[in-house]
Protein backbone atom coordinates (compact mmCIF):
# COMPACT_ATOMS: atom_id res chain seq x y z
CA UNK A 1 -25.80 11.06 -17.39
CA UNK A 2 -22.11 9.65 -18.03
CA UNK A 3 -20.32 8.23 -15.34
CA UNK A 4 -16.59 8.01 -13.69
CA UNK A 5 -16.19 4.85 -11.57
CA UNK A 6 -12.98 5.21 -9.41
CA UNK A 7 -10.43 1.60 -9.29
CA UNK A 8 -7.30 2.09 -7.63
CA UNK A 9 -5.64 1.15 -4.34
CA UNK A 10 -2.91 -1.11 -3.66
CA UNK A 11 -5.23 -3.55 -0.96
CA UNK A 12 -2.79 -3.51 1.50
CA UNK A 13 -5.42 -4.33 3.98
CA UNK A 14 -6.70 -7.33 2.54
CA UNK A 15 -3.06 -8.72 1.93
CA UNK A 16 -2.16 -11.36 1.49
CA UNK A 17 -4.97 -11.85 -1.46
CA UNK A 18 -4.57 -8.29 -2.56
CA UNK A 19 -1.22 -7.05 -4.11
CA UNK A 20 -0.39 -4.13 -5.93
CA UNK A 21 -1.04 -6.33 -9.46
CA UNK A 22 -4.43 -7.46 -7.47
CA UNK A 23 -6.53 -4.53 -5.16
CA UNK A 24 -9.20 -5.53 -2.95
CA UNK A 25 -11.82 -4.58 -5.49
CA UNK A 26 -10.87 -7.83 -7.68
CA UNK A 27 -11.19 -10.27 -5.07
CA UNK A 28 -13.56 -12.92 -5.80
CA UNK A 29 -14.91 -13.34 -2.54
CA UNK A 30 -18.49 -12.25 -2.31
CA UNK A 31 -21.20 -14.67 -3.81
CA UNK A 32 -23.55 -14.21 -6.83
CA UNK A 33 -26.88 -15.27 -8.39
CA UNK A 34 -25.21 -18.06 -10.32
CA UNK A 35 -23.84 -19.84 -7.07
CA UNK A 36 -20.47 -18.54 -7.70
CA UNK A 37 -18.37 -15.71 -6.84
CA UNK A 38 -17.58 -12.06 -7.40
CA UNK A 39 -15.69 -9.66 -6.75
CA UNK A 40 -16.72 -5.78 -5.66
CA UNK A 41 -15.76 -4.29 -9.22
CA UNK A 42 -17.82 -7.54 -11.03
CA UNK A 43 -20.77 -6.08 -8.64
CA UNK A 44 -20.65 -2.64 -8.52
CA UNK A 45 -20.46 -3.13 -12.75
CA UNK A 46 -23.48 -5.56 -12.67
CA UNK A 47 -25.33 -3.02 -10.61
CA UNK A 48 -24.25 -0.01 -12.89
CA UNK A 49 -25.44 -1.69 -15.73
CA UNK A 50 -28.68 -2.97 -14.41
CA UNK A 51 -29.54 1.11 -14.02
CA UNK A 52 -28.61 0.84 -17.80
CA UNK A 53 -25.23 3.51 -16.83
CA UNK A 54 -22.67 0.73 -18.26
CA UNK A 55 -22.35 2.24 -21.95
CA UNK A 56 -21.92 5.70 -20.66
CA UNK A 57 -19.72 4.50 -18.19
CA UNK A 58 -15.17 5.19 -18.02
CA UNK A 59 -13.44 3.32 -15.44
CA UNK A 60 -10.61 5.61 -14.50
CA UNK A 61 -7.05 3.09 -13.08
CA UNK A 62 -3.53 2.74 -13.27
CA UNK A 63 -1.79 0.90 -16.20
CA UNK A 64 -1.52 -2.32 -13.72
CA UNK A 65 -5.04 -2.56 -13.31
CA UNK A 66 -6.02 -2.43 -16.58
CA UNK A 67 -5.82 -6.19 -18.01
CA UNK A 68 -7.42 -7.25 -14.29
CA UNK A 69 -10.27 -5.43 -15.27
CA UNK A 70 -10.70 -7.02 -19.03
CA UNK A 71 -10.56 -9.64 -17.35
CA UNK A 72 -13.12 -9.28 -14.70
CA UNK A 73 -15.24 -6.59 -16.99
CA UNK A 74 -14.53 -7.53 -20.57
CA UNK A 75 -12.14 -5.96 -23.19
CA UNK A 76 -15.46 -3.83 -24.42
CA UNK A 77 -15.14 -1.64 -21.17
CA UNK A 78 -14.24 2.13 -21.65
CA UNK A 79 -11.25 2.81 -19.27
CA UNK A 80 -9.09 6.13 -19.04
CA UNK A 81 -5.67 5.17 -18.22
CA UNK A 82 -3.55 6.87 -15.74
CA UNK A 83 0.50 7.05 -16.51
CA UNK A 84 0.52 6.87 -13.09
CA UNK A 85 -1.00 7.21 -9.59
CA UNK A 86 -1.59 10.64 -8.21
CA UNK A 87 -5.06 10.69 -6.27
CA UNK A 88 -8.26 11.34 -7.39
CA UNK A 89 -8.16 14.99 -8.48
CA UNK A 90 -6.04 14.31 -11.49
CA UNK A 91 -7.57 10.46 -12.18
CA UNK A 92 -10.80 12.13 -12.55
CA UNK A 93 -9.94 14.95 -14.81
CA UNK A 94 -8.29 12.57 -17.18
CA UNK A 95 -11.23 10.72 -17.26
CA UNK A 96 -13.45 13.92 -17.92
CA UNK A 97 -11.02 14.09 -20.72
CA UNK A 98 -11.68 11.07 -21.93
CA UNK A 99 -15.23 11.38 -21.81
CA UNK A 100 -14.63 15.24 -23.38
CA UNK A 101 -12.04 14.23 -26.50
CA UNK A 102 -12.78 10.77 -26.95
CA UNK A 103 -16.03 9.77 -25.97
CA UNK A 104 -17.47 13.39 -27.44
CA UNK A 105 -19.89 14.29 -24.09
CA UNK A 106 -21.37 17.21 -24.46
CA UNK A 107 -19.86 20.48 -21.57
CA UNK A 108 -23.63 20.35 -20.35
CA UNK A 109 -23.82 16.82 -19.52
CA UNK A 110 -23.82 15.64 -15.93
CA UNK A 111 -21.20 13.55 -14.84
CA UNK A 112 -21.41 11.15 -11.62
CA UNK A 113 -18.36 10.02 -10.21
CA UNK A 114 -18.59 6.75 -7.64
CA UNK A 115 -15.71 4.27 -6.16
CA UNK A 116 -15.57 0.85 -7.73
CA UNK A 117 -15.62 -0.64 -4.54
CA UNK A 118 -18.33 -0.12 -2.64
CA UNK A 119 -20.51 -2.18 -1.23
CA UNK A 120 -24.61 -1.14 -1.61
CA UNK A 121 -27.91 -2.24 -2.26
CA UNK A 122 -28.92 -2.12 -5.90
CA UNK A 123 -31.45 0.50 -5.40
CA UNK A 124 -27.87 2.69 -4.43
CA UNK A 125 -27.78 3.25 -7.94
CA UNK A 126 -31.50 4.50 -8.50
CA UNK A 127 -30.15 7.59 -6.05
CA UNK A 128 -27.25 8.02 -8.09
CA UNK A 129 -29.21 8.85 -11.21
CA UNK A 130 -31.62 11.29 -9.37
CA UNK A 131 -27.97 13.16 -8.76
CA UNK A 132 -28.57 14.45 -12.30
CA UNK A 133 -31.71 16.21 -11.49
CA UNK A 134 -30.79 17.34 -7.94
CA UNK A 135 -27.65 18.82 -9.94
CA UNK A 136 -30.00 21.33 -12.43
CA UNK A 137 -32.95 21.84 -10.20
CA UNK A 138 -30.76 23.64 -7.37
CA UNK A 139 -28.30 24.96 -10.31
CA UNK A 140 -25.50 23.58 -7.87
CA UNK A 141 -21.72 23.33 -8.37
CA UNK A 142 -21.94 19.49 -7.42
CA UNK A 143 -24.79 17.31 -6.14
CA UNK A 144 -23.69 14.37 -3.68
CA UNK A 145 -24.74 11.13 -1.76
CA UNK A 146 -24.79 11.23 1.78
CA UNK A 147 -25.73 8.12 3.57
CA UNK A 148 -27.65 8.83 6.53
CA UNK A 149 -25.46 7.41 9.85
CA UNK A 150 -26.55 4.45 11.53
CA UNK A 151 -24.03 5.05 14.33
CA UNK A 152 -21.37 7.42 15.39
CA UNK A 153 -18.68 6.34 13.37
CA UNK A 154 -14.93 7.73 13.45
CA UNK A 155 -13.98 6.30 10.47
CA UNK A 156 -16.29 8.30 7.82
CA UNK A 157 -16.10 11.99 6.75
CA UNK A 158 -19.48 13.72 7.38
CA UNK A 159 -20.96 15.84 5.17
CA UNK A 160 -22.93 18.65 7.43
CA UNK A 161 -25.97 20.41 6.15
CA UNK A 162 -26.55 24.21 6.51
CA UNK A 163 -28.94 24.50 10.05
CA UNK A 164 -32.74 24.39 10.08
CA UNK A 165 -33.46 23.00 6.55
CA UNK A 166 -36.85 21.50 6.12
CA UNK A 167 -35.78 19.08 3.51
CA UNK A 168 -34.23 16.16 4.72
CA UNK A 169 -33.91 14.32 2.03
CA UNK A 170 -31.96 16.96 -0.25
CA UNK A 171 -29.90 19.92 1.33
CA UNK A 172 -27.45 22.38 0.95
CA UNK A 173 -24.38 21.87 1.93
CA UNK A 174 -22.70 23.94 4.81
CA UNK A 175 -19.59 22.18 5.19
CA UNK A 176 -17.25 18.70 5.54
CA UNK A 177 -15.64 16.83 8.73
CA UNK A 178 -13.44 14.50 8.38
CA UNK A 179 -13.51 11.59 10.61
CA UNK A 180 -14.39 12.70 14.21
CA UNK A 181 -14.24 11.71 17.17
CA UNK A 182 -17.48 9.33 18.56
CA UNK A 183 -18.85 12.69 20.82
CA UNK A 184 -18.43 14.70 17.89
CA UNK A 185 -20.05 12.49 15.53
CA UNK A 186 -22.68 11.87 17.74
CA UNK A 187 -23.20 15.90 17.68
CA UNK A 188 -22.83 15.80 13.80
CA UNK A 189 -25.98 13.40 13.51
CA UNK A 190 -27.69 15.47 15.48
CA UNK A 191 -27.39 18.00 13.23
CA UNK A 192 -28.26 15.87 10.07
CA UNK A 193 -25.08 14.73 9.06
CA UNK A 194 -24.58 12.15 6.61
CA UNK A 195 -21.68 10.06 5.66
CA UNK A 196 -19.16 11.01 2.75
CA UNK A 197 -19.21 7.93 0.73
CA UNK A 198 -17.58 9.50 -2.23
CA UNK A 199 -20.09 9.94 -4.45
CA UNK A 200 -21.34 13.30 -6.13
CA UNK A 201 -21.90 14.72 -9.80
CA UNK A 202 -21.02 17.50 -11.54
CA UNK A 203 -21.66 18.86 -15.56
CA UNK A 204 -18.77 18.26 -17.43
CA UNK A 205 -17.93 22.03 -18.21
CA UNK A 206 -17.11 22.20 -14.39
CA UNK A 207 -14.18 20.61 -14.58
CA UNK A 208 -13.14 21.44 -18.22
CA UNK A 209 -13.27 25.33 -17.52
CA UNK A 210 -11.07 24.42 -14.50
CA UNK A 211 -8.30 22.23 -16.93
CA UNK A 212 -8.90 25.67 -19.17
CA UNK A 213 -7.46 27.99 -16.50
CA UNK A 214 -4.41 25.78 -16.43
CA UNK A 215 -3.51 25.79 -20.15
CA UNK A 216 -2.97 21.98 -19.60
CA UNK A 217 -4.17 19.91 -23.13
CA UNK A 218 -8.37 19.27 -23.06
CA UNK A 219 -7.13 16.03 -25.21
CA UNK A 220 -7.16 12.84 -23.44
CA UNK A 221 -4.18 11.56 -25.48
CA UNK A 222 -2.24 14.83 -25.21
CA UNK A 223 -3.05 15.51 -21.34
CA UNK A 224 -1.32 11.81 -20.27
CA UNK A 225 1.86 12.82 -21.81
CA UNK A 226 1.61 15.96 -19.01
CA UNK A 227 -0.15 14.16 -16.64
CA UNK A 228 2.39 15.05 -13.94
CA UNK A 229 1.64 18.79 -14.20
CA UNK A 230 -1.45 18.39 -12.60
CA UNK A 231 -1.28 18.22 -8.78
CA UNK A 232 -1.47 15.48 -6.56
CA UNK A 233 -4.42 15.55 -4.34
CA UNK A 234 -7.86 14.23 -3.85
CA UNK A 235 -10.59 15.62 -5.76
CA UNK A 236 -12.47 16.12 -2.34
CA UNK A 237 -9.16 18.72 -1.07
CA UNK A 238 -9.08 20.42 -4.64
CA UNK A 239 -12.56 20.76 -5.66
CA UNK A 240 -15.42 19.30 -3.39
CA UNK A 241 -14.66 21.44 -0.18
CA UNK A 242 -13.20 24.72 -2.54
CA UNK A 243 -17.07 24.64 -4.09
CA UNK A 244 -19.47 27.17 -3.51
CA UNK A 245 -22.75 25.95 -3.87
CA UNK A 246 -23.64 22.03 -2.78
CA UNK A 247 -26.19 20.13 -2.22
CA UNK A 248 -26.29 16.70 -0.94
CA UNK A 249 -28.98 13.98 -1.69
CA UNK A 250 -29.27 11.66 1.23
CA UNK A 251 -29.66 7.64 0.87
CA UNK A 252 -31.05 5.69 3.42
CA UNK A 253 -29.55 1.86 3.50
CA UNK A 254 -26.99 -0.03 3.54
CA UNK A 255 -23.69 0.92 2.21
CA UNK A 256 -20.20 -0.49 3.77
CA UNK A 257 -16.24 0.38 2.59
CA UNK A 258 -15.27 -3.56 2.61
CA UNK A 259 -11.48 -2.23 2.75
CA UNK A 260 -10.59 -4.66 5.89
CA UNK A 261 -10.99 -8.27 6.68
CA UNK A 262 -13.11 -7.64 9.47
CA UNK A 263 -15.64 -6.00 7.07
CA UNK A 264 -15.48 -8.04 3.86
CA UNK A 265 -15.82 -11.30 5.76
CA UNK A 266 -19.31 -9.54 7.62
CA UNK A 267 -20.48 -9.93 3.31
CA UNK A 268 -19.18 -13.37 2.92
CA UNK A 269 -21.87 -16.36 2.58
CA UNK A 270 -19.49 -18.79 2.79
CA UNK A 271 -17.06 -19.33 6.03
CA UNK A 272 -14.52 -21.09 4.14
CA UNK A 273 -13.48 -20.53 0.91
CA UNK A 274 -10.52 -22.99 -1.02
CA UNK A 275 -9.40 -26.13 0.54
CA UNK A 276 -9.41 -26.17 4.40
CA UNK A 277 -11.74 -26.95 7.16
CA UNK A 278 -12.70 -25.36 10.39
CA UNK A 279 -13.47 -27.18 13.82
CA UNK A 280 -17.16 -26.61 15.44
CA UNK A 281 -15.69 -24.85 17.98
CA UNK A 282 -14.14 -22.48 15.76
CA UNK A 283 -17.04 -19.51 15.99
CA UNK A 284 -16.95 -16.31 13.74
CA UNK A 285 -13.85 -17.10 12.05
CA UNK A 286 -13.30 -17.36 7.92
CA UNK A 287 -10.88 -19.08 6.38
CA UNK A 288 -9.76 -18.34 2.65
CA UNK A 289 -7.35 -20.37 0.94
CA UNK A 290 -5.85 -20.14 -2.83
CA UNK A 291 -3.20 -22.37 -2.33
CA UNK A 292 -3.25 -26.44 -3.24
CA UNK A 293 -2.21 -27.76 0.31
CA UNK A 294 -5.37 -27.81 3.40
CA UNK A 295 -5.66 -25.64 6.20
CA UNK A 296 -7.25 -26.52 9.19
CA UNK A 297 -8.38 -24.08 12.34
CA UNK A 298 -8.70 -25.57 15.42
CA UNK A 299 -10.43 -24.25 18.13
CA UNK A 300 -10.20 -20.41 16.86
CA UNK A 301 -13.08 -17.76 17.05
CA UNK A 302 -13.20 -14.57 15.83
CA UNK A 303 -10.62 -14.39 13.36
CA UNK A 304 -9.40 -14.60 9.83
CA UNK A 305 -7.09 -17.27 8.45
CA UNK A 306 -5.83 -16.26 4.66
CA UNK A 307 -3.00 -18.38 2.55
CA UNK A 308 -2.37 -17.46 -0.93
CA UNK A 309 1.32 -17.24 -3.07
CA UNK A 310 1.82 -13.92 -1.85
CA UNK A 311 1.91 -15.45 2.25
CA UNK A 312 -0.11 -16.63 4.89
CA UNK A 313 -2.20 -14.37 7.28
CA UNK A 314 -3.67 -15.65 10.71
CA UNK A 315 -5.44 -12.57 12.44
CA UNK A 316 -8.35 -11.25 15.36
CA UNK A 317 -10.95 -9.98 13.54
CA UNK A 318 -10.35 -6.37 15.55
CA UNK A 319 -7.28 -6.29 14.78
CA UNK A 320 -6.97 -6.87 11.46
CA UNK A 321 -7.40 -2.98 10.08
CA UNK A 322 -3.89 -2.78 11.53
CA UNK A 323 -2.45 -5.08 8.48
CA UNK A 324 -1.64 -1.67 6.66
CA UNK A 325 1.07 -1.16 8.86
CA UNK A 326 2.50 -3.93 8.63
CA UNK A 327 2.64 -5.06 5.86
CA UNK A 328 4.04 -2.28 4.11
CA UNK A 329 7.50 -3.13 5.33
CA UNK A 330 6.92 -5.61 2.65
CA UNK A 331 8.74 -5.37 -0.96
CA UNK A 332 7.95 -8.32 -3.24
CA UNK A 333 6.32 -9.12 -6.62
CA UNK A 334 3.00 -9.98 -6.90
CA UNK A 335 2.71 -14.28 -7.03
CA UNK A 336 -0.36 -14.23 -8.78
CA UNK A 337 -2.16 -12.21 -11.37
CA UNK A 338 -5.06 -12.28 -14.00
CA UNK A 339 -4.75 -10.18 -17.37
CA UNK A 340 -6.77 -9.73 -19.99
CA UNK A 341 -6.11 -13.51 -21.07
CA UNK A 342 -6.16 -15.40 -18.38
CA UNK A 343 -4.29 -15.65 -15.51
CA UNK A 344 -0.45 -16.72 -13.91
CA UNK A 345 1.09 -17.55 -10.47
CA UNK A 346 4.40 -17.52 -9.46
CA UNK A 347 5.51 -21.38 -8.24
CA UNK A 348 9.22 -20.29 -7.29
CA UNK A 349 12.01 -18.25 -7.94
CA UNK A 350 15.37 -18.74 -7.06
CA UNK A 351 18.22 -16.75 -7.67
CA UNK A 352 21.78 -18.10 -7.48
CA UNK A 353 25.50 -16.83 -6.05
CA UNK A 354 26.41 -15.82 -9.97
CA UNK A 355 23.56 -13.33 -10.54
CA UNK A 356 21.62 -16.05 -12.81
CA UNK A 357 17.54 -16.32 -12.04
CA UNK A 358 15.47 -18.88 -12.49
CA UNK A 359 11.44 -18.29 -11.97
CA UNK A 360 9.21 -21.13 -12.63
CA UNK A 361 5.16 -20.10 -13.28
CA UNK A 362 2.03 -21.77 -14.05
CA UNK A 363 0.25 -19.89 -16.53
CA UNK A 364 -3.35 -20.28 -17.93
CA UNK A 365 -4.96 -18.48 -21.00
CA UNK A 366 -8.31 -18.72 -21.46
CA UNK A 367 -9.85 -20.38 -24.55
CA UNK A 368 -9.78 -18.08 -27.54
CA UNK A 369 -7.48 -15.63 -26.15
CA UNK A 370 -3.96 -15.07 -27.00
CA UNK A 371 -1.08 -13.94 -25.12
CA UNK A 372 0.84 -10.71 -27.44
CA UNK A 373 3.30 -11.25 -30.03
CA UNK A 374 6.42 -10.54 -28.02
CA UNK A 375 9.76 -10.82 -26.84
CA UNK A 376 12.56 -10.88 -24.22
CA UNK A 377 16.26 -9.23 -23.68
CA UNK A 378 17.26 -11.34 -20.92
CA UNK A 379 15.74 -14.59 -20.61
CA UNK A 380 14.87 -17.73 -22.17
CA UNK A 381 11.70 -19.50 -21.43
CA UNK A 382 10.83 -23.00 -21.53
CA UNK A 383 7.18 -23.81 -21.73
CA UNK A 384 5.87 -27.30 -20.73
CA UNK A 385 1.99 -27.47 -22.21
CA UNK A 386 -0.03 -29.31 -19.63
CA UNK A 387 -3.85 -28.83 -20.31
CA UNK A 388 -6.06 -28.05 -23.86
CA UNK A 389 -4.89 -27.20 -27.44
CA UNK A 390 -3.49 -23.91 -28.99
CA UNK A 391 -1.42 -22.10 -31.88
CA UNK A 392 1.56 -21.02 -31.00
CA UNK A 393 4.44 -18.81 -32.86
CA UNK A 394 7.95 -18.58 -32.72
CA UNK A 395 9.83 -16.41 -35.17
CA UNK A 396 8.24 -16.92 -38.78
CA UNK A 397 6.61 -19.83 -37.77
CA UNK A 398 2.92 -20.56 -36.58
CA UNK A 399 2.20 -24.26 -35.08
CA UNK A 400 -0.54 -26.33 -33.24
CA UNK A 401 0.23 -27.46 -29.80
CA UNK A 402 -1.07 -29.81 -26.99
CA UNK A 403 -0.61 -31.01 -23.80
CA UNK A 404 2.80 -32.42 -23.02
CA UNK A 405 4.68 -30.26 -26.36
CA UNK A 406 7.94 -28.13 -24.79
CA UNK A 407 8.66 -25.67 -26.52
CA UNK A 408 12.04 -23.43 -26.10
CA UNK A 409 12.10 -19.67 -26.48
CA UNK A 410 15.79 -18.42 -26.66
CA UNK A 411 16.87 -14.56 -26.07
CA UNK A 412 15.24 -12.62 -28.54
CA UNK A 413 12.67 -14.73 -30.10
CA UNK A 414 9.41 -13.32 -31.16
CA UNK A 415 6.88 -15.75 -29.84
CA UNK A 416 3.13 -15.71 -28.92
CA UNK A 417 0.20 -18.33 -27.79
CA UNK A 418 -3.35 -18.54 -28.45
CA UNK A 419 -5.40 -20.71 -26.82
CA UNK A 420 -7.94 -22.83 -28.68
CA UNK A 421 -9.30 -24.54 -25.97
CA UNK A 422 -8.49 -23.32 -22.03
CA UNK A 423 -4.96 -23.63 -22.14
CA UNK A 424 -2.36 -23.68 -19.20
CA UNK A 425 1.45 -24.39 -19.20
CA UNK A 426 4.50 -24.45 -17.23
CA UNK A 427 7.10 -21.53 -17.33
CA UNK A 428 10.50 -21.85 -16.54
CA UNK A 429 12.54 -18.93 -17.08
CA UNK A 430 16.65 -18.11 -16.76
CA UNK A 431 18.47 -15.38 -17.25
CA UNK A 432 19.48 -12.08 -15.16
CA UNK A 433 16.60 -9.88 -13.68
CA UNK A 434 13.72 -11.96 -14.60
CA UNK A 435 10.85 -9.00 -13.96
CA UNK A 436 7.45 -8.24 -15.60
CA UNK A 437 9.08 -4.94 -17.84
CA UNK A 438 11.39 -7.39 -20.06
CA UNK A 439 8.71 -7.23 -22.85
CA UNK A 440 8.87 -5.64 -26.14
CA UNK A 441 5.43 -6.02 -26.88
CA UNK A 442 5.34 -6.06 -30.82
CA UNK A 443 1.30 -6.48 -31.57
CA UNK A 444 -1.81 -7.42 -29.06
CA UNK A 445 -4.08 -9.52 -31.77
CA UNK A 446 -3.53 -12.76 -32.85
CA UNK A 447 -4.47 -11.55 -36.35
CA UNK A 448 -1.67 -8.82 -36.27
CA UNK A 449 1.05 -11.38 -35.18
CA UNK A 450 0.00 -13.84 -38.19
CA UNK A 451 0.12 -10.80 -40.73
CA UNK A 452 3.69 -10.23 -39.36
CA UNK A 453 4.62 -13.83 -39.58
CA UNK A 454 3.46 -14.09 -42.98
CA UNK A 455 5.03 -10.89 -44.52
């Protein structure tokens, strides 16, 4: 069995932690074995490969997810790369591409396709497999996982079963509701309904004989560079509720969509997280802090307090799946980010009456990593070192550096940093529209930007 795990979403629900650099599947929030903490993508991975799925495994995301999960995942991860968001129907056929062209699966091989950001037992995963033999013993189109309803709940899709089936554990599919009403989903778990949680399987020819029909490129490479031809809609409208013959495998345990703050704190161990306290009179309420200042509750139950570089939050519990809303009235950057390297966050940015910018970060690159071999068209930087050791390249020169060097970057300058030891420094750019896309990116490896140096 290969395997398509789903990342995308902008976490506009869990703001102000999640960003669209930073989606609520990255959040270190929920606790692990080691006394530390994960987030949903770290544990839905860990899971995946504890089933021993992780090598045949493609992680299917936008371009601005992809150095948050090397850096969560590892730079060994297999991930098919979207040129840009447009649902799940054409994320996942990319990624069948990928798996087709690059990864050479074979048209007969089954492929399960889950969201990264689930939250299940481990034994979830067990079920997923057996979707591979549900799939040829019923000679189905697709094979799913239902979860079977613990209550009547209007925020889930059912999937319903064809009537009098003997077999409750694995039946045929009769047809989908989406999100009912409590007296109608009361009547569809009468009937043996189970929750759509987005998972199902299919052999890999199903989709490529589809891609076929459209004369659209079976190469990974060549189908990006058309990627917009394909439509933009959910796999579930295009192909799940189109398909003839279905069967759905049903799962009995937990399973929760941690997309709000009222359900992601429910899996939380810990009721405060960063520095802050909370009064003894303060019952059912979490507080989450990234920033370097305290934050106290007083006398608050039942709610969530959140402060990170992206804002502050203060919220009921109840109310808090109404953030959405809200906060997409909202148009900044994202404050804080991790990449493949390491990590930055935004400490201020000011922009003045003659159009100049300055934005000031604090940036740290973990210990044998390097940030590329680069440069800018409007800005210089000055970096302050203030923690560990590193090499560090500017034009046709490679140096050592250490806490408290400055080093100046003018307009133009090729320049890249590899840290030795954990490194972080101060940023202080100036120029005109200081954004993220002024970066000619010249090489990724340290060893390529040395060669280039030296030539």
């Amino acid at each position: 069995m290969r395997l398509i795990l789903l990342s995308g979403g902008s976490g506009k629900r869990l703001w102000p932690l999640s960003n669209d650099a930073r989606s609520k599947q990255f959040l270190k929030v929920l606790d692990n074995f080691d006394n530390g903490r994960e987030s949903m993508v770290q544990r839905v991975w860990r899971q995946v490969e504890a089933v021993n799925l992780g090598e045949s495994a493609v992680i299917a995301t936008s371009s601005t997810q992809v150095d948050m999960l090397q850096n969560q995942l590892g730079n060994s991860v297999n991930i098919a790369i979207e040129p840009e968001r447009r649902d799940t129907y054409p994320a996942i056929v990319l990624a069948a591409t990928y798996l087709y062209s690059v990864e050479k699966a074979e048209l007969d091989d089954v492929i399960a396709v889950l969201p990264v950001d689930s939250f299940v037992e481990d034994r979830f995963f067990e079920r997923v497999k057996q979707l591979e033999k549900v799939l040829l013993t019923y000679n189905a189109d697709l094979a799913l996982v239902g979860v079977k309803p613990t209550y009547p709940s209007e925020k889930y899709g059912y999937i319903v079963p064809f009537p009098n089936q003997c077999d409750h554990e694995i039946m045929r599919v009769s047809h989908f509701h989406e999100k009912p009403q409590e007296i109608q989903a009361q009547d569809l778990i009468s009937q043996n309904a189970l929750w759509n949680c987005g998972v199902f399987a299919f052999k890999l020819d199903y989709i490529i004989s589809r891609l076929k029909t459209t004369g659209l490129p079976l190469d990974y490479q060549e189908l990006k560079k058309e990627y917009k031809q394909l439509p933009k809609i959910s796999f579930d409208y295009e192909v799940v509720e189109k398909a003839n013959n279905v069967v759905a495998l049903s799962y009995e345990g937990d399973w929760k969509d941690l997309g709000t703050w009222n359900t992601l704190t429910e899996e939380m161990q810990s009721d405060i997280i960063g520095k802050g306290m909370l009064s003894e009179d303060s019952v059912n309420t979490h507080l989450i802090n990234e920033l370097d200042i305290p934050v106290i509750g007083l006398g608050v139950s039942n709610a969530v307090i959140v402060a990170s570089p992206d804002g502050i939050l203060f919220s009921d519990k109840a109310t808090s799946p109404r953030l959405k809303d809200i906060v997409k009235e909202f148009s900044q950057r994202p404050m804080y980010e991790e990449r493949r390297w390491g990590w930055y966050r935004v400490l201020d940015h000011t922009k003045y009456e003659d159009g100049q910018e300055v934005l000031t970060k604090r940036i740290g690159v973990i210990a044998n990593n390097n940030i590329s071999y680069q440069m800018h068209l409007r800005r210089t930087e000055i970096w302050t070192i203030t923690k560990g050791e590193g090499e560090y390249i500017l034009d046709h020169e490679v140096k050592k550096v250490k806490a408290g060097d400055v080093l100046k970057i003018p307009v133009g300058s090729k320049h890249a940093i590899k840290a030795i030891t954990d490194l972080e420094f101060i940023e202080v750019q100036y120029g005109n529209e200081l954004v993220e896309e002024d970066i000619i990116r010249i090489c990724m490896t340290w060893e390529e930007a040395v060669r280039k140096v030296m030539i």
